[in-house]
C-alpha atoms as a PDB file:
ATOM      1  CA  UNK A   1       3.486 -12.974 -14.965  1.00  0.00           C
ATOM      2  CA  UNK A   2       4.663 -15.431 -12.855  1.00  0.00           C
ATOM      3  CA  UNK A   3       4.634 -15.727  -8.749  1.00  0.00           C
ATOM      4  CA  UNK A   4       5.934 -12.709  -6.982  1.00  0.00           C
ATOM      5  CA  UNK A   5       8.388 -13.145  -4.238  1.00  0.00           C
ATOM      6  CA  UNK A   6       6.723 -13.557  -0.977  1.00  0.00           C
ATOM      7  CA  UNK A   7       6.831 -14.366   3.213  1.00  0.00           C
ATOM      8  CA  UNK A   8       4.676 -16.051   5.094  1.00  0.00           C
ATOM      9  CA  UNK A   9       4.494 -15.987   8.963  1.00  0.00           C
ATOM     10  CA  UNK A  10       2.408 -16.675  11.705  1.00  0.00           C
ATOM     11  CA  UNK A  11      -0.543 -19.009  11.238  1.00  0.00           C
ATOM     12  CA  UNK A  12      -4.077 -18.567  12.021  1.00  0.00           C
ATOM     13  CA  UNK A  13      -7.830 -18.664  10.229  1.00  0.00           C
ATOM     14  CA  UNK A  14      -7.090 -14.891   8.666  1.00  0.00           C
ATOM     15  CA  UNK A  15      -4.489 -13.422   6.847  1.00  0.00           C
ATOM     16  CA  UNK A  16      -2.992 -10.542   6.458  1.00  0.00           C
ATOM     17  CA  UNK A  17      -1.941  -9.448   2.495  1.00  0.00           C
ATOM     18  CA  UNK A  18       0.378  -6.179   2.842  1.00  0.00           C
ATOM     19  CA  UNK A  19       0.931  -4.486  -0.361  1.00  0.00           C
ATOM     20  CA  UNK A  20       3.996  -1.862  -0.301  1.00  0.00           C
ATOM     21  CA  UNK A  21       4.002   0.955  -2.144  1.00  0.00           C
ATOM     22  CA  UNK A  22       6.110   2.641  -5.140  1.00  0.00           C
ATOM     23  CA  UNK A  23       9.002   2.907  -2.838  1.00  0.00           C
ATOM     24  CA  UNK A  24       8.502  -0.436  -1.287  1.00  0.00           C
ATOM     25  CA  UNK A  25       9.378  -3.904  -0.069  1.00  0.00           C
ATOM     26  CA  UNK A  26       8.100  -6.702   1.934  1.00  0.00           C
ATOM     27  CA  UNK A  27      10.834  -6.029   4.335  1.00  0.00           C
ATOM     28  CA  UNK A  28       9.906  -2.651   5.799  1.00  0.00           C
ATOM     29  CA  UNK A  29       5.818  -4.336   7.234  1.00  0.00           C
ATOM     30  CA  UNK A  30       8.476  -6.024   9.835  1.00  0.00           C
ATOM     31  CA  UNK A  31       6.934  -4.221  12.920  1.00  0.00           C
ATOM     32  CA  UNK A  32       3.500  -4.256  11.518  1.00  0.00           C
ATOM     33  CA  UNK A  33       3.985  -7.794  10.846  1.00  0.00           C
ATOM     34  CA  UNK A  34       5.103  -8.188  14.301  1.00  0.00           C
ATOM     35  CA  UNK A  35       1.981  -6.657  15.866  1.00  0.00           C
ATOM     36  CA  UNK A  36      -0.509  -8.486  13.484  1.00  0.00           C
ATOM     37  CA  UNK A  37       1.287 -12.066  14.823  1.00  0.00           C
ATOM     38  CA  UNK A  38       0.723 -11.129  18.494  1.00  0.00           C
ATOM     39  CA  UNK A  39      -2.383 -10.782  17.879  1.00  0.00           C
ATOM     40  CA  UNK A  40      -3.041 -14.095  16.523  1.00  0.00           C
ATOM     41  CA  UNK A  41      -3.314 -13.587  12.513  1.00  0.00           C
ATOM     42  CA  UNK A  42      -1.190 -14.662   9.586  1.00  0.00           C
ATOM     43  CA  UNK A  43       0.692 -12.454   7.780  1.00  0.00           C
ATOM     44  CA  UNK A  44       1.961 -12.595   3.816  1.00  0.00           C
ATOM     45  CA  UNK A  45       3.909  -9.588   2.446  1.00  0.00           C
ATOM     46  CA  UNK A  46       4.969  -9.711  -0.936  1.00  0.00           C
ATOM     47  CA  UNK A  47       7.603  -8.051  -3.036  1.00  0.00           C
ATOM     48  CA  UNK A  48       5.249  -6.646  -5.900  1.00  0.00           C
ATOM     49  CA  UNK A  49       6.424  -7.554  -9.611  1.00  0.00           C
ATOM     50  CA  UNK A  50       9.473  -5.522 -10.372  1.00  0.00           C
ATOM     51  CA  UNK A  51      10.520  -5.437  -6.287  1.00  0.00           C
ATOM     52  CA  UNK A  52      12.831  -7.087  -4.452  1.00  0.00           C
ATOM     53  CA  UNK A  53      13.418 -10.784  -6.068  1.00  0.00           C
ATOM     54  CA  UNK A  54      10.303 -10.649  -8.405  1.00  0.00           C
ATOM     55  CA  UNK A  55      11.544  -9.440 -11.856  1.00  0.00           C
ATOM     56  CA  UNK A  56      10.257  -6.512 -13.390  1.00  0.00           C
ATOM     57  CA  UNK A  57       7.754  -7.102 -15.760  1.00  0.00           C
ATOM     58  CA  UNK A  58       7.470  -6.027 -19.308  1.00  0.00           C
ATOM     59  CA  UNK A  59       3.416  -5.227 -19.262  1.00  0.00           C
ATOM     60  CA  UNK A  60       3.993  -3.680 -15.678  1.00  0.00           C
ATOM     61  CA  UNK A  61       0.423  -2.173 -15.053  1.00  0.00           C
ATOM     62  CA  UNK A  62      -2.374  -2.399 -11.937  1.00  0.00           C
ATOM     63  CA  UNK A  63      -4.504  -5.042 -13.923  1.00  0.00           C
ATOM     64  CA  UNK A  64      -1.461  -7.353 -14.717  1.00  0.00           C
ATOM     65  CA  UNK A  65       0.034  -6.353 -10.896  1.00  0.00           C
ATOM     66  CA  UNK A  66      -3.446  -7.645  -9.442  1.00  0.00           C
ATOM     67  CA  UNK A  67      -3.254 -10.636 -11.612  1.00  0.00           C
ATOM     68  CA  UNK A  68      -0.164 -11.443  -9.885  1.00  0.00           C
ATOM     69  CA  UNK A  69      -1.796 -10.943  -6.510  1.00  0.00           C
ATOM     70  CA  UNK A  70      -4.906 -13.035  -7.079  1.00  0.00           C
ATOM     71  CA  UNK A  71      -2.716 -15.769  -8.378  1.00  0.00           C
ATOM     72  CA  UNK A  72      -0.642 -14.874  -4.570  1.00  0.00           C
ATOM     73  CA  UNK A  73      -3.946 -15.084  -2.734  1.00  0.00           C
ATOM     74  CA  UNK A  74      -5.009 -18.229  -4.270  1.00  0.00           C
ATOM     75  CA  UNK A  75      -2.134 -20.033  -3.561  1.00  0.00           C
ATOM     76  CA  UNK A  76      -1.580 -18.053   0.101  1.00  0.00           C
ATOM     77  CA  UNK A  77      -5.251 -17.233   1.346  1.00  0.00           C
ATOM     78  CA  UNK A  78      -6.737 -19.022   4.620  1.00  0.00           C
ATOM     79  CA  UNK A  79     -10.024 -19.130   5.526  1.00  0.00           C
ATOM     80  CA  UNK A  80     -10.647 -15.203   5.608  1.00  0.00           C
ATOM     81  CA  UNK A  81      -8.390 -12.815   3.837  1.00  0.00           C
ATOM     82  CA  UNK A  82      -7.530  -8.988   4.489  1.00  0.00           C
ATOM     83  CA  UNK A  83      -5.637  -7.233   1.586  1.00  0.00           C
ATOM     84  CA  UNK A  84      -3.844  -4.193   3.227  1.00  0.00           C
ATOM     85  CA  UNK A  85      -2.780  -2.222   0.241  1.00  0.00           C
ATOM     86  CA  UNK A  86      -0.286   1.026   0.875  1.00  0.00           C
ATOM     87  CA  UNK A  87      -0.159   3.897  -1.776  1.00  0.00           C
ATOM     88  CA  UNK A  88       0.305   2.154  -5.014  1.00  0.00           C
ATOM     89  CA  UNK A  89      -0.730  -1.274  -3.302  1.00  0.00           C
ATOM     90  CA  UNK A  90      -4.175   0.234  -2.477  1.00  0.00           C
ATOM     91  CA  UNK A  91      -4.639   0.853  -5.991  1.00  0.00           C
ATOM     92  CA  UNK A  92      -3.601  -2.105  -6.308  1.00  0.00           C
ATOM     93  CA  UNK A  93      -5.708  -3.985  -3.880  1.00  0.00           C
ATOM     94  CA  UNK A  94      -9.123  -2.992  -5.465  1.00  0.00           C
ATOM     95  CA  UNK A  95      -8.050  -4.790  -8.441  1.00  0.00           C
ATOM     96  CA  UNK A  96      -7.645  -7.805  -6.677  1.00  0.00           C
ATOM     97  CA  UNK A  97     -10.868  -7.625  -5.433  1.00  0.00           C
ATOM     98  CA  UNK A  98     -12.457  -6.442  -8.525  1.00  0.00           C
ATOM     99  CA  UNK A  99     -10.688  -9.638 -10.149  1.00  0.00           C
ATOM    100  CA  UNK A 100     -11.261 -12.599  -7.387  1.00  0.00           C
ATOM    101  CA  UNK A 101     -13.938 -10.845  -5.250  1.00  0.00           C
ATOM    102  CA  UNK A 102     -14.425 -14.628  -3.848  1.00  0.00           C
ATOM    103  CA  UNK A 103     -10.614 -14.292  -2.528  1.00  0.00           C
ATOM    104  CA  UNK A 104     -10.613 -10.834  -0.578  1.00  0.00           C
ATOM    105  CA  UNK A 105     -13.191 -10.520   2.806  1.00  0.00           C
ATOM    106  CA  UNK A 106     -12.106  -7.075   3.540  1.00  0.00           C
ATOM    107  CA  UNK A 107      -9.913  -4.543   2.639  1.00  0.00           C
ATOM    108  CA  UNK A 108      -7.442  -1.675   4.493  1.00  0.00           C
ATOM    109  CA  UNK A 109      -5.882   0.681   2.384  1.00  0.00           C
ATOM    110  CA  UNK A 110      -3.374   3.540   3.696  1.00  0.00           C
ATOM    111  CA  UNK A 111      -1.898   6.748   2.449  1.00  0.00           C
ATOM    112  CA  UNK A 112      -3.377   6.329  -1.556  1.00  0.00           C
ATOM    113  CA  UNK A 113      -3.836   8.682  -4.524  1.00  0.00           C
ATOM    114  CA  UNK A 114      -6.362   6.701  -5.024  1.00  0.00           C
ATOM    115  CA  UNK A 115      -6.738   7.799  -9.024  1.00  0.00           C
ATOM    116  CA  UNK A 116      -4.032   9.987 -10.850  1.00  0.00           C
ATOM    117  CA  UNK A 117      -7.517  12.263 -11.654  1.00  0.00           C
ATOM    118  CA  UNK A 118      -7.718  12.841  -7.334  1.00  0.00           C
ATOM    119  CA  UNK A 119      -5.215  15.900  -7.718  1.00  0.00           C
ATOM    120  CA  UNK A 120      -4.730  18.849  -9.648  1.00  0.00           C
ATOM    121  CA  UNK A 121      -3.230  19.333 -12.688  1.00  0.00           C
ATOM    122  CA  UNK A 122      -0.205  21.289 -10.305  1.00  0.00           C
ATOM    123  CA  UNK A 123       0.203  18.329  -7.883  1.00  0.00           C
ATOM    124  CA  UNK A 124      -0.067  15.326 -10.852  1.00  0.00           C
ATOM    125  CA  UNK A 125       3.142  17.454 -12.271  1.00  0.00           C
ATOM    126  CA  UNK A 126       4.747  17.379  -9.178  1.00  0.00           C
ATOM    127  CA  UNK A 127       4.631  13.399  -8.576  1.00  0.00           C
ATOM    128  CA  UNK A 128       5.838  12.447 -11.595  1.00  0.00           C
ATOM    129  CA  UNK A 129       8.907  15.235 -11.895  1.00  0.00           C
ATOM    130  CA  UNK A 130       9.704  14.230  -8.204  1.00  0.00           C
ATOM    131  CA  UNK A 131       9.920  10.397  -9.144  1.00  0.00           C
ATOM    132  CA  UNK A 132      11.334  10.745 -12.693  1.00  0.00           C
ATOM    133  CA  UNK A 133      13.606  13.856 -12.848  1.00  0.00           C
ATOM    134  CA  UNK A 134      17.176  12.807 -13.903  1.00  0.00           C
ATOM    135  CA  UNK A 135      19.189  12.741 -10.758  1.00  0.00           C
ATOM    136  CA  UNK A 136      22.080  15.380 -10.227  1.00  0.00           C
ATOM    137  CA  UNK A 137      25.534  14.133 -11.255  1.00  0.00           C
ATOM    138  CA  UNK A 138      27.323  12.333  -9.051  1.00  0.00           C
ATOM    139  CA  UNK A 139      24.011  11.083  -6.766  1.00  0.00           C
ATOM    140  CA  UNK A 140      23.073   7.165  -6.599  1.00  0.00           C
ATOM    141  CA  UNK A 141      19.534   5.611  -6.826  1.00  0.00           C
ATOM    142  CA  UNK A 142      19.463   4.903  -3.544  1.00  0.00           C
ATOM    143  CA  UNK A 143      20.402   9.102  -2.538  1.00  0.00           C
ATOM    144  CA  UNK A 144      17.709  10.036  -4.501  1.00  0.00           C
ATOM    145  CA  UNK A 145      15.089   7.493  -3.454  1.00  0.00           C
ATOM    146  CA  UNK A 146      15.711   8.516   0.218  1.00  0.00           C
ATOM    147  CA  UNK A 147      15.011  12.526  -0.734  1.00  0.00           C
ATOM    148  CA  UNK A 148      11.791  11.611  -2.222  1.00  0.00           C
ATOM    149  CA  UNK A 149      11.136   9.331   0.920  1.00  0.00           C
ATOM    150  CA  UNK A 150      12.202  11.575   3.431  1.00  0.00           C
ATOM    151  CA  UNK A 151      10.062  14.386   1.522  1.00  0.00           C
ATOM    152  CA  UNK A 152       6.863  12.292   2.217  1.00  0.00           C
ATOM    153  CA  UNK A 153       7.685  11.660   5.789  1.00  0.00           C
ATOM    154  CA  UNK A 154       5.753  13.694   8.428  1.00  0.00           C
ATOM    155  CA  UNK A 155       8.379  17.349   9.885  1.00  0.00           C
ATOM    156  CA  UNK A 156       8.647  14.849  13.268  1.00  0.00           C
ATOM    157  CA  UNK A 157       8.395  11.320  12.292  1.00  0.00           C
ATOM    158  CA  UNK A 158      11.823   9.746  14.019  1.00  0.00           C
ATOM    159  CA  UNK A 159      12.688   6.024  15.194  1.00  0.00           C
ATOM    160  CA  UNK A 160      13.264   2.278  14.738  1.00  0.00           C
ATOM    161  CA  UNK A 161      10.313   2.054  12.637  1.00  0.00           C
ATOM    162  CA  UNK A 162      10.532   5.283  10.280  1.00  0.00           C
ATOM    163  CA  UNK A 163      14.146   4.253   9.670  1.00  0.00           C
ATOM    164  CA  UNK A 164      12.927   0.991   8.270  1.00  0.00           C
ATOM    165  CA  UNK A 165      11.238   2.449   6.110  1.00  0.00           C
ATOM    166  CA  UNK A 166      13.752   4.253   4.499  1.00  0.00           C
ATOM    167  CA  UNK A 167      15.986   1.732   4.500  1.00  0.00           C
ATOM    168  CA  UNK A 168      14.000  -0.780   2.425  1.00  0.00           C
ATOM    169  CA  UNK A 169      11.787   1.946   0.223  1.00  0.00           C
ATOM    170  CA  UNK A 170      15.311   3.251  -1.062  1.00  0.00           C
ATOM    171  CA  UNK A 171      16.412   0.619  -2.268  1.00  0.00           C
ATOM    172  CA  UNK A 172      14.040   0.067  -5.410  1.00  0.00           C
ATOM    173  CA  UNK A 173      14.673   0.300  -8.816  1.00  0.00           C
ATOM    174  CA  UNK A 174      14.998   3.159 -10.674  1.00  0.00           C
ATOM    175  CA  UNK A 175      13.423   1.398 -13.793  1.00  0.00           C
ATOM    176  CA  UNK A 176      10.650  -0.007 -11.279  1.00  0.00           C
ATOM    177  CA  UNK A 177       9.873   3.233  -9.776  1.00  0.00           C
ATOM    178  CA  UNK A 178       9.482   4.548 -13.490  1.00  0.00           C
ATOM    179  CA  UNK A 179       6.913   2.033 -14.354  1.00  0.00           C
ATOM    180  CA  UNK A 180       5.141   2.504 -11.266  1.00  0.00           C
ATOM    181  CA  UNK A 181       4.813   5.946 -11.626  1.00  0.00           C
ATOM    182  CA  UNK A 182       3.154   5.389 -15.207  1.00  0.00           C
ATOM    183  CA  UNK A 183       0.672   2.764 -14.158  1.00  0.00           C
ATOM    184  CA  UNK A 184      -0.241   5.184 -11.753  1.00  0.00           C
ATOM    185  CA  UNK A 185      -0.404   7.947 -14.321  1.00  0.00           C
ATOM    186  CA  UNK A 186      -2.005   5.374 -17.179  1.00  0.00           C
ATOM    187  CA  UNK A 187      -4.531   3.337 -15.496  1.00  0.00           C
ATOM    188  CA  UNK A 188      -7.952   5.184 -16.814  1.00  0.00           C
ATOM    189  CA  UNK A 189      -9.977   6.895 -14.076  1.00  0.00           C
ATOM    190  CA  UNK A 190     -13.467   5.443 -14.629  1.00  0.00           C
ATOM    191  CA  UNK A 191     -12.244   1.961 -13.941  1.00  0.00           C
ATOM    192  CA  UNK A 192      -9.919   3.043 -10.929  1.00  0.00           C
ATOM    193  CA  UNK A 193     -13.529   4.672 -10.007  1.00  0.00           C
ATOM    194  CA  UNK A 194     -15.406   1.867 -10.781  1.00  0.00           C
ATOM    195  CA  UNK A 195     -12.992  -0.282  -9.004  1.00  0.00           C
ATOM    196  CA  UNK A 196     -13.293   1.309  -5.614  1.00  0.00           C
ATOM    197  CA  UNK A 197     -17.410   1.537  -5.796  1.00  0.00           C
ATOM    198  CA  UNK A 198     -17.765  -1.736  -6.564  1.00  0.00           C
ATOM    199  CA  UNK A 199     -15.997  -2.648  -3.167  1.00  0.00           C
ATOM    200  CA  UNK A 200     -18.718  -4.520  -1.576  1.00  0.00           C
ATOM    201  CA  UNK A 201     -16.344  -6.041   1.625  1.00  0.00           C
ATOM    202  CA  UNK A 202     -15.891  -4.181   4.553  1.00  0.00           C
ATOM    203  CA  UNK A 203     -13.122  -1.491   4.074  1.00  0.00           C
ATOM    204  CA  UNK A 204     -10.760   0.929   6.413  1.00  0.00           C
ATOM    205  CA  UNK A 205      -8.858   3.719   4.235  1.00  0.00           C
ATOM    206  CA  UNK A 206      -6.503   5.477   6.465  1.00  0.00           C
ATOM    207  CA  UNK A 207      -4.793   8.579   5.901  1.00  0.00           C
ATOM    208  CA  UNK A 208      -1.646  10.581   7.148  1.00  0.00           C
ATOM    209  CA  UNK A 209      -3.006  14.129   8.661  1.00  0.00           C
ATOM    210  CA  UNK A 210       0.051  15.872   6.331  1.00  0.00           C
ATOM    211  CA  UNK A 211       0.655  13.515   3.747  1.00  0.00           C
ATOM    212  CA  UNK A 212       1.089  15.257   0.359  1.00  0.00           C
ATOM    213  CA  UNK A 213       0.444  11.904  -1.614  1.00  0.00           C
ATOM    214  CA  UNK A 214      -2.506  10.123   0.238  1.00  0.00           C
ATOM    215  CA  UNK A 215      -3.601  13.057   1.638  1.00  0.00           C
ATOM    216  CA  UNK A 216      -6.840  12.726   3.697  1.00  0.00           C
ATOM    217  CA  UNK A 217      -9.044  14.964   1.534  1.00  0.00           C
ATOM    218  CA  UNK A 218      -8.346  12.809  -1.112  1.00  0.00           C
ATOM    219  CA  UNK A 219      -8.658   9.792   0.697  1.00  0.00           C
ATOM    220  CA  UNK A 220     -11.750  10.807   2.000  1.00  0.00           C
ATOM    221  CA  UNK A 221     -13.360  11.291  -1.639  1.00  0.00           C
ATOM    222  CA  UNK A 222     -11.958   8.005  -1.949  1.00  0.00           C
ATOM    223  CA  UNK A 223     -13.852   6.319   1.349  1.00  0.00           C
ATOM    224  CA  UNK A 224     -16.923   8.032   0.014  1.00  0.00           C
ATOM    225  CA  UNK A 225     -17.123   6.046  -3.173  1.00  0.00           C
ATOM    226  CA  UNK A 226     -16.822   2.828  -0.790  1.00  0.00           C
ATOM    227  CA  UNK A 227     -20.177   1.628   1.107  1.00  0.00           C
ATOM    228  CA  UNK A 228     -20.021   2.141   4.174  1.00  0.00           C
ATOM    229  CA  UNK A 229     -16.320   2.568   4.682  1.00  0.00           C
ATOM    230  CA  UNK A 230     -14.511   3.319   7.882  1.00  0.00           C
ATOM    231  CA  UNK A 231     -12.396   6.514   7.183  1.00  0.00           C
ATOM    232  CA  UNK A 232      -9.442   7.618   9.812  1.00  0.00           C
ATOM    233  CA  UNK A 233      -6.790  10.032  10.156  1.00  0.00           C
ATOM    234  CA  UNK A 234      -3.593   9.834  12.130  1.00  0.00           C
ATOM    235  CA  UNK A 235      -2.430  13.088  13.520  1.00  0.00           C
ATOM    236  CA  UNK A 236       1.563  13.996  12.463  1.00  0.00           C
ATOM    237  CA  UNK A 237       2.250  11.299  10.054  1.00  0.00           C
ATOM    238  CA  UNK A 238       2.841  11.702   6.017  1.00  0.00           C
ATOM    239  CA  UNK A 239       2.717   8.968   4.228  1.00  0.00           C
ATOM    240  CA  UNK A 240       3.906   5.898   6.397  1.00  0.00           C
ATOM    241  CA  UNK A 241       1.435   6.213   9.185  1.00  0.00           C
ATOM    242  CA  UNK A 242       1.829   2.661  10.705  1.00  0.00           C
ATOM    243  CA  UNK A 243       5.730   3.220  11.206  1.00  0.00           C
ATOM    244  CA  UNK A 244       5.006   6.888  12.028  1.00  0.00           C
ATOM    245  CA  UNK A 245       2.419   7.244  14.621  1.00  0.00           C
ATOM    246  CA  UNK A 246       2.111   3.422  15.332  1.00  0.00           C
ATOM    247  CA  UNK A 247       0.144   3.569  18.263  1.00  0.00           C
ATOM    248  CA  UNK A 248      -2.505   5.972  16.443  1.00  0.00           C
ATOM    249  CA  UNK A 249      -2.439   4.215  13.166  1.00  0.00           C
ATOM    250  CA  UNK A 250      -3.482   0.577  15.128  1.00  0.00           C
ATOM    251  CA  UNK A 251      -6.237   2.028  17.625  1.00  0.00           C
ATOM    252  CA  UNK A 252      -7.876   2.581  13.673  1.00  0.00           C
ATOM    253  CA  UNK A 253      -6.068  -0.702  12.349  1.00  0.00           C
ATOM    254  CA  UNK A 254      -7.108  -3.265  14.874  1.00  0.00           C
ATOM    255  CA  UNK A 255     -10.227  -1.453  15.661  1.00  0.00           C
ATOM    256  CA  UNK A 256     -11.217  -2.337  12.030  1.00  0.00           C
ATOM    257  CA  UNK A 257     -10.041  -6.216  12.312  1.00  0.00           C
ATOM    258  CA  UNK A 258     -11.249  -6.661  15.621  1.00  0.00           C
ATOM    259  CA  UNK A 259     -15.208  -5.573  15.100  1.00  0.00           C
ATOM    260  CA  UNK A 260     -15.159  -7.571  11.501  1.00  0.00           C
ATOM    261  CA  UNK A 261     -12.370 -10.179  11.396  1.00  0.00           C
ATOM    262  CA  UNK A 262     -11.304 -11.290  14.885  1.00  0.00           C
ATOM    263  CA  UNK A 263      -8.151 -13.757  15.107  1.00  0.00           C
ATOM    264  CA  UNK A 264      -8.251 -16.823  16.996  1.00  0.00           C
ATOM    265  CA  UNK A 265      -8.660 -16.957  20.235  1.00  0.00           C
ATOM    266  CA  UNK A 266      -9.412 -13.226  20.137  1.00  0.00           C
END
């Protein structure tokens, strides 16, 4: 698997990994990003294998994905390095660690199932007929991408940011979103489990207060695997709390960084 497609910007002695999620792109962290280089650290986002420019992989799964990030990180990393994963990328981003624990100093993962085994039988049904159901007749990839989007967004998210999101997560692949959804369905539970416990970094999860996907009960049996984990929840967001409830999302965001990975100057 070669390089994924990436961005760099800013500079400074940490960076900043963001990790989209199924419905995803490097493009729609452009506020984030924005915040994160005012504060003085250096930001990569990548377009995961199968996203964006990076083709779509014939062995898509988390271990081969987090090859492709180590190999990312390696190439990209700076003196300290923070892998933000979202949704699938937090899955994602314990692999990484679990792979080139040398290459990730801390970790902040938002709004993630965490392990297909973290719902019930009911809601497992309901992720993958919502993300793999034939479309009606007549409806494009990118209609149906924005239902399921708009069905994970908070009853009041509105703005700049939230349409950003939708604009960018719509756009993916139908065949992408397909193998997404069965890594996510595939990848075996005691090594998604073991993955998260043997996080050994310091580590944020953050969850949306009515997200159906990462939602925070879930996240929070999640955090409790983690030692010592910082565990947050921000108040009318789904499942894109940064462009959602911004200002809530970074008092827990930059909290995090600034106690354990302050940017220059800072």
């Amino acid at each position: 698997m070669g390089m994924p497609d990436f961005q760099v910007t800013g500079a400074g002695r940490v960076t900043i990994f963001l990790l989209h999620g199924i419905y995803g792109s490097k493009e729609y962290w452009r506020y984030q990003t924005e915040r994160l280089i005012a504060r003085g650290y250096r930001v990569v986002a990548w377009d995961a294998p199968g996203y964006g420019l990076s083709p779509l992989p014939a062995d898509f799964g988390f271990e081969q994905v987090a090859a492709a990030g180590v190999q990312l990180i390696r190439a990209q990393g700076s003196a300290q390095n923070v892998v933000h994963g979202h949704s699938m990328g937090g899955q994602i981003s314990s692999r990484i660690r679990l792979q080139a624990p040398d290459l990730v100093h801390g970790l902040v993962i938002s709004s993630t199932i965490g392990y297909f085994g973290n719902r019930t039988k009911e809601e497992q049904e309901e992720f993958v007929r919502k993300r793999t159901a034939p479309p009606l007749p007549g409806t494009d990839p990118v209609t149906v991408n924005r239902m399921v989007v708009d069905s994970m967004l908070g009853p009041t998210s509105r703005g700049a940011e939230v349409d950003l999101v939708r604009q960018w997560a719509s756009l993916t692949p139908p065949d992408t979103v397909k193998a997404a959804v069965r890594a996510v369905q595939t990848f075996p539970e005691p090594d998604a489990v073991a993955g998260f416990k043997s996080i050994s970094v310091p580590t944020l999860l953050v969850a949306g207060e009515v997200d159906q996907v990462g939602h925070p009960a879930g996240m929070k049996r999640v955090a409790d695997m983690i030692p010592g984990c910082a565990f947050g929840t921000v108040s009318g967001s789904g499942h894109y709390p940064w462009a959602e409830n911004p200002a809530e999302f970074n008092r827990h965001y930059f909290d995090f960084l600034d106690r354990n990975f302050p940017a220059s100057g800072r």
